[in-house]
C-alpha atoms as a PDB file:
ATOM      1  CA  UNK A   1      32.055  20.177  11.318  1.00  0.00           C
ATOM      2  CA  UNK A   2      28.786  19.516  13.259  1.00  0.00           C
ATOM      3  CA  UNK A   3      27.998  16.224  15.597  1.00  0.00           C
ATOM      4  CA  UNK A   4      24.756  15.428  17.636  1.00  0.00           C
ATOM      5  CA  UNK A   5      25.362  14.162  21.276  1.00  0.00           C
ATOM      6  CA  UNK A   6      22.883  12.001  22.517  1.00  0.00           C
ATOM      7  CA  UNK A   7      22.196  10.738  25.999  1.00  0.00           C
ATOM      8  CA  UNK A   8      20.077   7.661  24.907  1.00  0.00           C
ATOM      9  CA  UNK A   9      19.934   5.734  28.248  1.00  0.00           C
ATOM     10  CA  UNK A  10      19.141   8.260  30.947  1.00  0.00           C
ATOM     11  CA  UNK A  11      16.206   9.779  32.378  1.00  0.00           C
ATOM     12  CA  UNK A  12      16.463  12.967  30.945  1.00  0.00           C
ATOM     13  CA  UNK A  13      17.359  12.205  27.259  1.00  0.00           C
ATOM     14  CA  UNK A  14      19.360  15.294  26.879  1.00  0.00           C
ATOM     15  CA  UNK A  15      20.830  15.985  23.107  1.00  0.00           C
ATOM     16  CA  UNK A  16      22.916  19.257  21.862  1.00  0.00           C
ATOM     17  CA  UNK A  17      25.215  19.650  18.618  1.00  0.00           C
ATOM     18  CA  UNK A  18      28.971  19.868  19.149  1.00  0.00           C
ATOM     19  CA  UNK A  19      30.434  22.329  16.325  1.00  0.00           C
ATOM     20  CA  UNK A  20      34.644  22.295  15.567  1.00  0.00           C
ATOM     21  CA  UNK A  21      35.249  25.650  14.114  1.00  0.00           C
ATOM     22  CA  UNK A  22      38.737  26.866  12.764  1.00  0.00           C
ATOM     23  CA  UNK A  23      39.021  30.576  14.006  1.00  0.00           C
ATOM     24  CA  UNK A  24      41.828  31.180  11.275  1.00  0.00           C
ATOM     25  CA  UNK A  25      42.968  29.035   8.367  1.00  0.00           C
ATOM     26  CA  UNK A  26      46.472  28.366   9.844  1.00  0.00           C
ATOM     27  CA  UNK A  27      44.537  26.269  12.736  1.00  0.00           C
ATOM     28  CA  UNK A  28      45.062  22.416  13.044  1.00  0.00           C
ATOM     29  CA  UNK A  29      42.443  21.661  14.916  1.00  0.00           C
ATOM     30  CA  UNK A  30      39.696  24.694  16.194  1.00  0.00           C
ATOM     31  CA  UNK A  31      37.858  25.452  18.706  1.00  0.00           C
ATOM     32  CA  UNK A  32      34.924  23.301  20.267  1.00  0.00           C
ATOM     33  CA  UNK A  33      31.322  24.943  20.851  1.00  0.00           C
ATOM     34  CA  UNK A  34      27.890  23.507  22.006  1.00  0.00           C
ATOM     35  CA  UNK A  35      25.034  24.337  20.495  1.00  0.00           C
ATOM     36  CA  UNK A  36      21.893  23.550  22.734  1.00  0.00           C
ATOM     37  CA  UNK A  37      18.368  24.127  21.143  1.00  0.00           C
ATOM     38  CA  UNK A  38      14.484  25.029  22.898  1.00  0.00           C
ATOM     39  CA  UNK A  39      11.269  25.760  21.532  1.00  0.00           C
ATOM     40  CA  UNK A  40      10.214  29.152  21.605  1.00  0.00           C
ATOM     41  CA  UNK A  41       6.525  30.349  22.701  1.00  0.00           C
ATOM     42  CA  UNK A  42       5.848  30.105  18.892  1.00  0.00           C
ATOM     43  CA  UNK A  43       5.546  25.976  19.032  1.00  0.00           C
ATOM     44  CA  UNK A  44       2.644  24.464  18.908  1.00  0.00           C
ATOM     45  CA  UNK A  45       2.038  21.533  21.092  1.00  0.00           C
ATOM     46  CA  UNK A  46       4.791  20.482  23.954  1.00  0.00           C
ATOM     47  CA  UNK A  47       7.815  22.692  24.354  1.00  0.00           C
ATOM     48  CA  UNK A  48      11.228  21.019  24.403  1.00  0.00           C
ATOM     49  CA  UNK A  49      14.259  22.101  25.793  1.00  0.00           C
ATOM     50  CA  UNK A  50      18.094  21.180  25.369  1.00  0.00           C
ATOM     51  CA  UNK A  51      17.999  19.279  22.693  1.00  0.00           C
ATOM     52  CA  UNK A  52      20.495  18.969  19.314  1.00  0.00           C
ATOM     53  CA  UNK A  53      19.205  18.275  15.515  1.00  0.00           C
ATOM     54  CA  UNK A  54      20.453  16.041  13.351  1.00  0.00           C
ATOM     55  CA  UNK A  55      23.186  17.177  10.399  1.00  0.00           C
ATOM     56  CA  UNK A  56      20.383  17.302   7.640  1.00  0.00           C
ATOM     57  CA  UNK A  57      18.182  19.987   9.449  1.00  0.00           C
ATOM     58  CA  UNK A  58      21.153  21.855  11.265  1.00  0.00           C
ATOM     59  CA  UNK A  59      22.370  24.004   9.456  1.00  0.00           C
ATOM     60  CA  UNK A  60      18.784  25.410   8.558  1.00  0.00           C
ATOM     61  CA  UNK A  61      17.704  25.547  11.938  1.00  0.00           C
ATOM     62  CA  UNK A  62      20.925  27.096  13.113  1.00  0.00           C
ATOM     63  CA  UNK A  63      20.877  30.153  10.988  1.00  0.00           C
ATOM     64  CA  UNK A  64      16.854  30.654  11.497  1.00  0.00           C
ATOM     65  CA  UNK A  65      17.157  30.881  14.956  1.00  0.00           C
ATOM     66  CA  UNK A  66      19.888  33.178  15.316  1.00  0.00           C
ATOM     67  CA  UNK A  67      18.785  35.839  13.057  1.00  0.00           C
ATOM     68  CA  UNK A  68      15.086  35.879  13.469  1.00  0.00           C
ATOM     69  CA  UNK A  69      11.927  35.470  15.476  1.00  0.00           C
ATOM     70  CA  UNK A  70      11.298  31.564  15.059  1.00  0.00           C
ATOM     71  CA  UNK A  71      10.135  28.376  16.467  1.00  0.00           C
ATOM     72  CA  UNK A  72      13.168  27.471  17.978  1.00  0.00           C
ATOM     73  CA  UNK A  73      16.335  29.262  19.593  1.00  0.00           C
ATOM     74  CA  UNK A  74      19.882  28.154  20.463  1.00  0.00           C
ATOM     75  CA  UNK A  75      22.570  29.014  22.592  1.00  0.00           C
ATOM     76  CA  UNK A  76      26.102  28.583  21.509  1.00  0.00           C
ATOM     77  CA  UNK A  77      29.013  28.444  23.890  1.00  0.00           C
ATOM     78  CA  UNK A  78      32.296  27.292  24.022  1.00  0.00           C
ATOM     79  CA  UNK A  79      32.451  23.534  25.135  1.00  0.00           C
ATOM     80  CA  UNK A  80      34.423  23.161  28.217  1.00  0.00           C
ATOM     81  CA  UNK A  81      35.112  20.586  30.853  1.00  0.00           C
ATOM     82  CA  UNK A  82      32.737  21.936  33.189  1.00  0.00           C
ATOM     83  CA  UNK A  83      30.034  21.293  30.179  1.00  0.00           C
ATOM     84  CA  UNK A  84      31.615  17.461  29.495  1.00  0.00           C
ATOM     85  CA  UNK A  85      31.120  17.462  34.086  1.00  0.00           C
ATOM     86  CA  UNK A  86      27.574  18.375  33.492  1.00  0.00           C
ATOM     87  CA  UNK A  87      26.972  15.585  30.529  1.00  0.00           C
ATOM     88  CA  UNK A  88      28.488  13.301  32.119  1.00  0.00           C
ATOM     89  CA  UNK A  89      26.381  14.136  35.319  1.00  0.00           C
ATOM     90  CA  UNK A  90      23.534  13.603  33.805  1.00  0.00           C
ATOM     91  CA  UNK A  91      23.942  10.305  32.505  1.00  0.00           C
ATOM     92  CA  UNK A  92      24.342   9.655  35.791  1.00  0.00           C
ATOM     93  CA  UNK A  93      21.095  10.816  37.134  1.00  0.00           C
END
């Protein structure tokens, strides 16, 4: 299951995707990951960084940039409550 996070009314207008992913079949629930996107050097025009993508271009994007040179790249990590500190830090600044 994949969500987009948005931080609408902020300064910095931050967005990432937030992925629940059952390790085995036996799980209830999974495990929670954050996927944060960037233009690479192959973009033309401004590059943008930490940003998410909406459900319809996800999954697309997501497998692209992990398995080949392309316009954009991601970083994947599990989501933890030093990442929900830092969102919630930044809709505070």
């Amino acid at each position: 299951m994949v969500g987009l996070m948005k931080l609408q009314n902020c300064p910095s207008n931050y967005s990432a995707n937030l992925i629940l992913r059952k390790v085995t079949d036996e799980d209830l629930y999974g495990v929670w990951n954050i996927a944060v996107f960037k233009d690479s050097a192959l973009t033309r025009g401004p590059i943008k960084e930490n940003y998410g993508l909406d459900q319809g271009s996800f999954y697309e994007e997501y497998e692209q940039s992990r398995v080949a040179m392309h316009i954009r790249s991601v970083d994947v990590n599990e989501f933890t409550a030093a990442d929900i500190n830092l969102w919630v830090d930044y809709l505070l600044h």
